[in-house]
N, C-alpha and C. Protein backbone atom coordinates (compact mmCIF):
# COMPACT_ATOMS: atom_id res chain seq x y z
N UNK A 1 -6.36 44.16 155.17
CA UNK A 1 -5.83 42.90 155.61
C UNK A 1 -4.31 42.86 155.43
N UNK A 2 -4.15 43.56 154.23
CA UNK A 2 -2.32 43.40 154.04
C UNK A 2 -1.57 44.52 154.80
N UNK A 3 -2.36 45.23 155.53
CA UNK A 3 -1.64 46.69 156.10
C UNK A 3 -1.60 45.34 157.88
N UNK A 4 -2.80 45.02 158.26
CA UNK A 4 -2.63 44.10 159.57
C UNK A 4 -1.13 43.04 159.65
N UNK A 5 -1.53 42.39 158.13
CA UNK A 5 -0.30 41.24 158.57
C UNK A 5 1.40 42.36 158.33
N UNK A 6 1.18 43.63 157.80
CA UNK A 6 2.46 44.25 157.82
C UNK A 6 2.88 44.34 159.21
N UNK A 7 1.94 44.75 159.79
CA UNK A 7 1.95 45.74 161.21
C UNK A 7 2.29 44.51 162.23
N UNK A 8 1.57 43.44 161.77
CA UNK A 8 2.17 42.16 162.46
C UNK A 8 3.55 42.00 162.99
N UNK A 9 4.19 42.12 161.57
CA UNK A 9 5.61 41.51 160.99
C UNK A 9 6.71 42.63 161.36
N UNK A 10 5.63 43.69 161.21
CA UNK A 10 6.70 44.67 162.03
C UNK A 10 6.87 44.80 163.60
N UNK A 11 5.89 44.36 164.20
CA UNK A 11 5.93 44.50 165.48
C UNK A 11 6.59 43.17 165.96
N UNK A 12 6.33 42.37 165.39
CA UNK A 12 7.38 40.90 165.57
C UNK A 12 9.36 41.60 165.09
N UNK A 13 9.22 42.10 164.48
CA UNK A 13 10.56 42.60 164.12
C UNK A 13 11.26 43.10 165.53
N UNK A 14 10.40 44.08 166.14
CA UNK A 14 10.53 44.81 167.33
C UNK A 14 10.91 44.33 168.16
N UNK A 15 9.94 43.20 168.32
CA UNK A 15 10.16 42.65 170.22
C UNK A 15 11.69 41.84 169.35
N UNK A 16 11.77 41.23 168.30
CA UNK A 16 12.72 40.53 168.42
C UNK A 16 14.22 41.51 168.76
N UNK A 17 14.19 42.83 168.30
CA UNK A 17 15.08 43.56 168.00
C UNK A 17 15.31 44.05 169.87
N UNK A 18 14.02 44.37 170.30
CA UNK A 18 14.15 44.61 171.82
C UNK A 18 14.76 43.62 172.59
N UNK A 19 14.13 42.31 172.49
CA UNK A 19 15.37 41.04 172.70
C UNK A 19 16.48 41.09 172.57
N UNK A 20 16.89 41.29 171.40
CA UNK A 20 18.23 41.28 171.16
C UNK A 20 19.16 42.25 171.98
N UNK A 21 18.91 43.61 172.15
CA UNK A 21 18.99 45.01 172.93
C UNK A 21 19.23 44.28 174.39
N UNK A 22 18.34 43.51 175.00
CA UNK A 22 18.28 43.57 176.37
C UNK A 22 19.25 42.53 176.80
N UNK A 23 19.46 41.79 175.53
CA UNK A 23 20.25 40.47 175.95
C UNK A 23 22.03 41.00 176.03
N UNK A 24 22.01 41.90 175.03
CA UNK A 24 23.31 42.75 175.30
C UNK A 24 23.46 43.31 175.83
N UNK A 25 22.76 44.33 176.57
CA UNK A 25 22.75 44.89 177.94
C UNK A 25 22.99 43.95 179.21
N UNK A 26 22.67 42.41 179.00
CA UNK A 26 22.66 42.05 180.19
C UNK A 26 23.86 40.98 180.31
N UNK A 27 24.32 40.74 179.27
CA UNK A 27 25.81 40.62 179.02
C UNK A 27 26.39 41.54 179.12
N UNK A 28 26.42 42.99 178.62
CA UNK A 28 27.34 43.92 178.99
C UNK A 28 27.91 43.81 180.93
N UNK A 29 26.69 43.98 181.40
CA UNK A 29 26.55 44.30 182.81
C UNK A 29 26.94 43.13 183.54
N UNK A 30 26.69 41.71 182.87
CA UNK A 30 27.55 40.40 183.52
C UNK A 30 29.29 40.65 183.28
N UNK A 31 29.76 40.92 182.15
CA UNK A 31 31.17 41.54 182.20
C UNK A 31 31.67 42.57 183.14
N UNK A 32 30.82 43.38 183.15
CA UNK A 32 31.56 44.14 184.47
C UNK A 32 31.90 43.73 185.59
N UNK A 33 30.47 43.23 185.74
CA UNK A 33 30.61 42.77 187.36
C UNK A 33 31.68 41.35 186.71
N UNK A 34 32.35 40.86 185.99
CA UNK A 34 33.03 39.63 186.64
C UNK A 34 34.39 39.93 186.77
N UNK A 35 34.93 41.52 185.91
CA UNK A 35 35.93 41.96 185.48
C UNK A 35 36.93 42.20 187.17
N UNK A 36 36.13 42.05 188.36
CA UNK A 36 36.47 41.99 189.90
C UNK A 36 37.33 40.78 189.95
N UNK A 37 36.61 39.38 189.52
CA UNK A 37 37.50 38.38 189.55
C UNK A 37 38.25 37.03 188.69
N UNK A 38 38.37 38.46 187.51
CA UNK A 38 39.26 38.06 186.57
C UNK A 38 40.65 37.28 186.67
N UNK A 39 41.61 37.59 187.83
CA UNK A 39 42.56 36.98 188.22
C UNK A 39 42.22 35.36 189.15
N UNK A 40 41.19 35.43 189.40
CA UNK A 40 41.02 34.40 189.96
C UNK A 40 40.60 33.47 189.22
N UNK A 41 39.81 34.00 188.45
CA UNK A 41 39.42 32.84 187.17
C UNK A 41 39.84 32.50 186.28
N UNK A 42 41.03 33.22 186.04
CA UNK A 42 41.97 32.90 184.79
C UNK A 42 42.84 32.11 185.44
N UNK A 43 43.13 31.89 186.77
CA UNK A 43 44.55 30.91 187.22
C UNK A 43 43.17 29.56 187.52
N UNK A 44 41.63 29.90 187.53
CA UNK A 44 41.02 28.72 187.92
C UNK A 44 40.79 27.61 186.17
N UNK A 45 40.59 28.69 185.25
CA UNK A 45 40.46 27.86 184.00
C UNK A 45 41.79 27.30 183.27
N UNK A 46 42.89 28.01 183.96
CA UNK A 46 44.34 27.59 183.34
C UNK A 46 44.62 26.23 183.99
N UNK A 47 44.09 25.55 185.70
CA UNK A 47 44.22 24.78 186.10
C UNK A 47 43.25 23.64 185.42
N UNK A 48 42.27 24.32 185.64
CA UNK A 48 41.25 23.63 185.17
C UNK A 48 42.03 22.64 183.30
N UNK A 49 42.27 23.43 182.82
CA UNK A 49 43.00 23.23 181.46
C UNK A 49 44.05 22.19 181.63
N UNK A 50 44.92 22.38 182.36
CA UNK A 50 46.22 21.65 182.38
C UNK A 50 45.60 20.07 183.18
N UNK A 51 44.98 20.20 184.14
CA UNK A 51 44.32 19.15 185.07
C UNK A 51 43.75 17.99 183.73
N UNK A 52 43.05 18.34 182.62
CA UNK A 52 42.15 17.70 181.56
C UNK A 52 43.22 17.70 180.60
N UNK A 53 44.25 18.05 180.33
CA UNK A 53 45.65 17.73 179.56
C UNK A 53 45.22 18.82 178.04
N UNK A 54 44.53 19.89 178.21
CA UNK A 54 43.99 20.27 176.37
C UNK A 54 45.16 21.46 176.67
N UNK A 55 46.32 21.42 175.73
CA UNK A 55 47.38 22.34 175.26
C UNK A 55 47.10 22.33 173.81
N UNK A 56 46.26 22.08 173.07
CA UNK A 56 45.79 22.77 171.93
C UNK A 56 46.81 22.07 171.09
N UNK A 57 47.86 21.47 170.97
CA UNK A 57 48.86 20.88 170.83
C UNK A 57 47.97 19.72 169.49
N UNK A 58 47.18 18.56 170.03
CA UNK A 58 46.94 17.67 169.34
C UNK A 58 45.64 17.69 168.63
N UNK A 59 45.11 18.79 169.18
CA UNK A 59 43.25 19.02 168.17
C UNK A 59 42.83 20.50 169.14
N UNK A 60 42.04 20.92 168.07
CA UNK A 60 41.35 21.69 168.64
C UNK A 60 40.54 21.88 169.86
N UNK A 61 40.42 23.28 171.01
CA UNK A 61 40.11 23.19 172.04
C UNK A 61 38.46 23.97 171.99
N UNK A 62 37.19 23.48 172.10
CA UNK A 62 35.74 23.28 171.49
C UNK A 62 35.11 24.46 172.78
N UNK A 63 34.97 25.68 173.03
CA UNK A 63 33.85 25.66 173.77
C UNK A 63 32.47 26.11 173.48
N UNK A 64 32.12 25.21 174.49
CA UNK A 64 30.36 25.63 173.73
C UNK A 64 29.61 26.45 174.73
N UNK A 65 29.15 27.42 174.34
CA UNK A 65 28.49 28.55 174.62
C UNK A 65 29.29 29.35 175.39
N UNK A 66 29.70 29.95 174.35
CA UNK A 66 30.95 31.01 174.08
C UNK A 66 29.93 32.34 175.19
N UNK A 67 29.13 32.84 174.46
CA UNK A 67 28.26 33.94 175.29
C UNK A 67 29.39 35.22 174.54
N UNK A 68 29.73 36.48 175.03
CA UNK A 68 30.28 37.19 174.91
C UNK A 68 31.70 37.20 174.61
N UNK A 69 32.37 35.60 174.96
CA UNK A 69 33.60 35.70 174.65
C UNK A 69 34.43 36.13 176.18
N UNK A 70 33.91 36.20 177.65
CA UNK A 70 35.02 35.94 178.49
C UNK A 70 35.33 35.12 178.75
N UNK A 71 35.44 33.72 178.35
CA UNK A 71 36.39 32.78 178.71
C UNK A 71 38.02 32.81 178.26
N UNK A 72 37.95 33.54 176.68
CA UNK A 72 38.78 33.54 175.84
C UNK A 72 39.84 34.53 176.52
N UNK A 73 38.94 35.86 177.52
CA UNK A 73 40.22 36.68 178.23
C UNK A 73 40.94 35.94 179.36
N UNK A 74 40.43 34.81 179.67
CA UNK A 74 40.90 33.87 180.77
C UNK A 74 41.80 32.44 179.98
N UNK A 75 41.84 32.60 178.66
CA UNK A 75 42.71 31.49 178.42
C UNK A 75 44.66 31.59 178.37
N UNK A 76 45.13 31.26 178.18
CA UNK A 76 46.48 30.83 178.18
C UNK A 76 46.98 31.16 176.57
N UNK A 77 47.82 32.36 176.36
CA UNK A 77 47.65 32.56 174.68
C UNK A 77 48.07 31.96 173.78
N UNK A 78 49.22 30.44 174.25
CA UNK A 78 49.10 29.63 172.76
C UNK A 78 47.67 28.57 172.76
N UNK A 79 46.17 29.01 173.85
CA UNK A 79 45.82 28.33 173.20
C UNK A 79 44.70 29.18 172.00
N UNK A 80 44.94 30.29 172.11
CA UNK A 80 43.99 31.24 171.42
C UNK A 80 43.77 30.89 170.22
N UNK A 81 45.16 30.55 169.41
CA UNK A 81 44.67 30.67 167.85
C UNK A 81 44.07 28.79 167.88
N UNK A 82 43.92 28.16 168.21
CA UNK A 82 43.55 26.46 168.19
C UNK A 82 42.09 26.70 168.74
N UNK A 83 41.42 27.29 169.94
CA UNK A 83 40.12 27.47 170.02
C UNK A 83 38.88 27.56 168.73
N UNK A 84 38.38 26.87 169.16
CA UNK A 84 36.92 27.05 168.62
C UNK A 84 35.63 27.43 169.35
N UNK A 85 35.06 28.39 169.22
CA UNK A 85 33.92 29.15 169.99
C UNK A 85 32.46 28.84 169.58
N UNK A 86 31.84 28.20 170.14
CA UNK A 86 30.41 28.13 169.84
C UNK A 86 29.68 28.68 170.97
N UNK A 87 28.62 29.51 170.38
CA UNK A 87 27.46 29.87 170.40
C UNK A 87 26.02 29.71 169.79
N UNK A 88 25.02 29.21 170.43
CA UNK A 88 23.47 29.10 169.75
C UNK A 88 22.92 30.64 169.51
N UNK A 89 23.01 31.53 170.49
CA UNK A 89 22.39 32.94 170.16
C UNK A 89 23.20 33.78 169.15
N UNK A 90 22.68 33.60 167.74
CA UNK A 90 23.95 34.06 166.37
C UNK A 90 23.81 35.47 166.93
N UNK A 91 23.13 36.92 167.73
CA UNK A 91 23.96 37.92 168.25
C UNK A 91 24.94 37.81 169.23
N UNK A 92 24.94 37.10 169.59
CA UNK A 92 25.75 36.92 170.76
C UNK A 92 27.68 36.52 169.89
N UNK A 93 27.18 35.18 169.31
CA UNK A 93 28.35 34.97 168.26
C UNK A 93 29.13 36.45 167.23
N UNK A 94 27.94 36.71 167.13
CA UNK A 94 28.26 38.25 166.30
C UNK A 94 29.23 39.32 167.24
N UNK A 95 28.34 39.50 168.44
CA UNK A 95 29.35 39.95 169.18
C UNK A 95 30.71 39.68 169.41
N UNK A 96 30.78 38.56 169.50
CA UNK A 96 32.33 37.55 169.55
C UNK A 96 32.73 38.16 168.56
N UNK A 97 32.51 37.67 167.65
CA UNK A 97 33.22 38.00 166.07
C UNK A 97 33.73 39.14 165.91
N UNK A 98 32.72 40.12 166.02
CA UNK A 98 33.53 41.70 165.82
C UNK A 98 34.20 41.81 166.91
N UNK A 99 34.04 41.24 168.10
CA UNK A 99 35.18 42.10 169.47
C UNK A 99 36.42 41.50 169.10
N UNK A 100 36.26 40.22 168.31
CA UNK A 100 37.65 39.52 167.91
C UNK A 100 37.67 38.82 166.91
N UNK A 101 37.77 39.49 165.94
CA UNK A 101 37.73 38.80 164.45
C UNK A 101 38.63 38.00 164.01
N UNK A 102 39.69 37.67 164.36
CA UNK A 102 40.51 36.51 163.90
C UNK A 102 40.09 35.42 165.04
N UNK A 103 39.76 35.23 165.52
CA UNK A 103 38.91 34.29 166.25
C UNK A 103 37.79 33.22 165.80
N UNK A 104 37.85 32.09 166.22
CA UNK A 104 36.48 31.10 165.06
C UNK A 104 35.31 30.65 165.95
N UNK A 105 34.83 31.56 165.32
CA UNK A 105 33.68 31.59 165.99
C UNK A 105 32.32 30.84 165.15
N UNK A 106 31.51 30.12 165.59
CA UNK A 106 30.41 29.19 165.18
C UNK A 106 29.32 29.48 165.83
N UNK A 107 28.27 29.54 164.87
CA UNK A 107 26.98 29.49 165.52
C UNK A 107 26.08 27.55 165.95
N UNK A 108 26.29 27.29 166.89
CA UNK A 108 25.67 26.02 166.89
C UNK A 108 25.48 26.20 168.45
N UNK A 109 24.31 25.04 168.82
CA UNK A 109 24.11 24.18 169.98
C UNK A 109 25.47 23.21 170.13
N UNK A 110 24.96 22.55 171.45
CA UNK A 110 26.13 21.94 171.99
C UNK A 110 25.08 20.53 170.75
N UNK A 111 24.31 20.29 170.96
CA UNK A 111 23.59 19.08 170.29
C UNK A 111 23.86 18.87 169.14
N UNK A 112 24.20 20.27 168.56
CA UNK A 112 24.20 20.12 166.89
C UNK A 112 25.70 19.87 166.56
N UNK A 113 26.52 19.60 167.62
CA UNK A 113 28.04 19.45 167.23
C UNK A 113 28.26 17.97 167.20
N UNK A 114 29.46 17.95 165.91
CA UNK A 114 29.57 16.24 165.40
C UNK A 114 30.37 16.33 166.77
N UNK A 115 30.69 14.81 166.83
CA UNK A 115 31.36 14.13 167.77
C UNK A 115 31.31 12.81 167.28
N UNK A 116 32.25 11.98 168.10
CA UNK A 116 32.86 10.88 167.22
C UNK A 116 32.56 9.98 168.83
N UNK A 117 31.45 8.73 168.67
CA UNK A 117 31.44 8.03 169.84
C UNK A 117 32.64 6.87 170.21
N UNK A 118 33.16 6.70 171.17
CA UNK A 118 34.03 6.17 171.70
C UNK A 118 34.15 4.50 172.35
N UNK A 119 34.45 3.14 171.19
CA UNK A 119 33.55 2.48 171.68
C UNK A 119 34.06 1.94 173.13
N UNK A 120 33.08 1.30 173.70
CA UNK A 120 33.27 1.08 175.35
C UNK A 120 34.29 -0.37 175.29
């Protein structure tokens, strides 16, 4: 009985570990293919940025679901060190982290982030 629930726990280990494997593979392979229209999307999120007024200037700039971290090659570099990166999939965050370790990176949902309501 204790050799079954091992074999369980190990094979649950697996698929999770195979998960993890395929999910980076399929992020790897979404970076390539976007690395074509990198110039276009970096002058589209820099507009995008300036249009919503966030120069990192008066609070921190929040995104949520970071994924691999290409938004951050598309930002504007004083706003790099003021970013905050969230991610729910903690490999995915992990990834972030080591490709760029002075970087702040968080594991959370968009749900699980405080926010301050605004009254009407």
């Amino acid at each position: 009985m204790k050799q079954r629930r091992s074999d369980r726990r190990a094979a649950k280990r697996q698929r999770e570990h195979r998960g993890q494997v395929e999910g980076h593979r399929a992020l790897e392979r979404l970076q390539k293919e976007r690395t074509l229209f990198e110039p276009a999307a970096t002058r589209v999120v820099q507009a995008a940025l300036e249009r919503a007024g966030l120069d990192g200037s008066d609070w921190p700039v929040v995104e949520i679901g970071s994924g691999g971290g290409q938004l951050r090659r598309w930002l504007p570099d004083h706003l790099l060190p003021v970013m905050v990166h969230t991610e729910r999939e903690p490999a995915f965050a992990r990834k972030l982290q080591q490709a760029v370790p002075h970087a702040t990176v968080q594991v959370a949902s968009a749900e699980s982030l405080p926010y301050v309501r605004i009254p009407a």
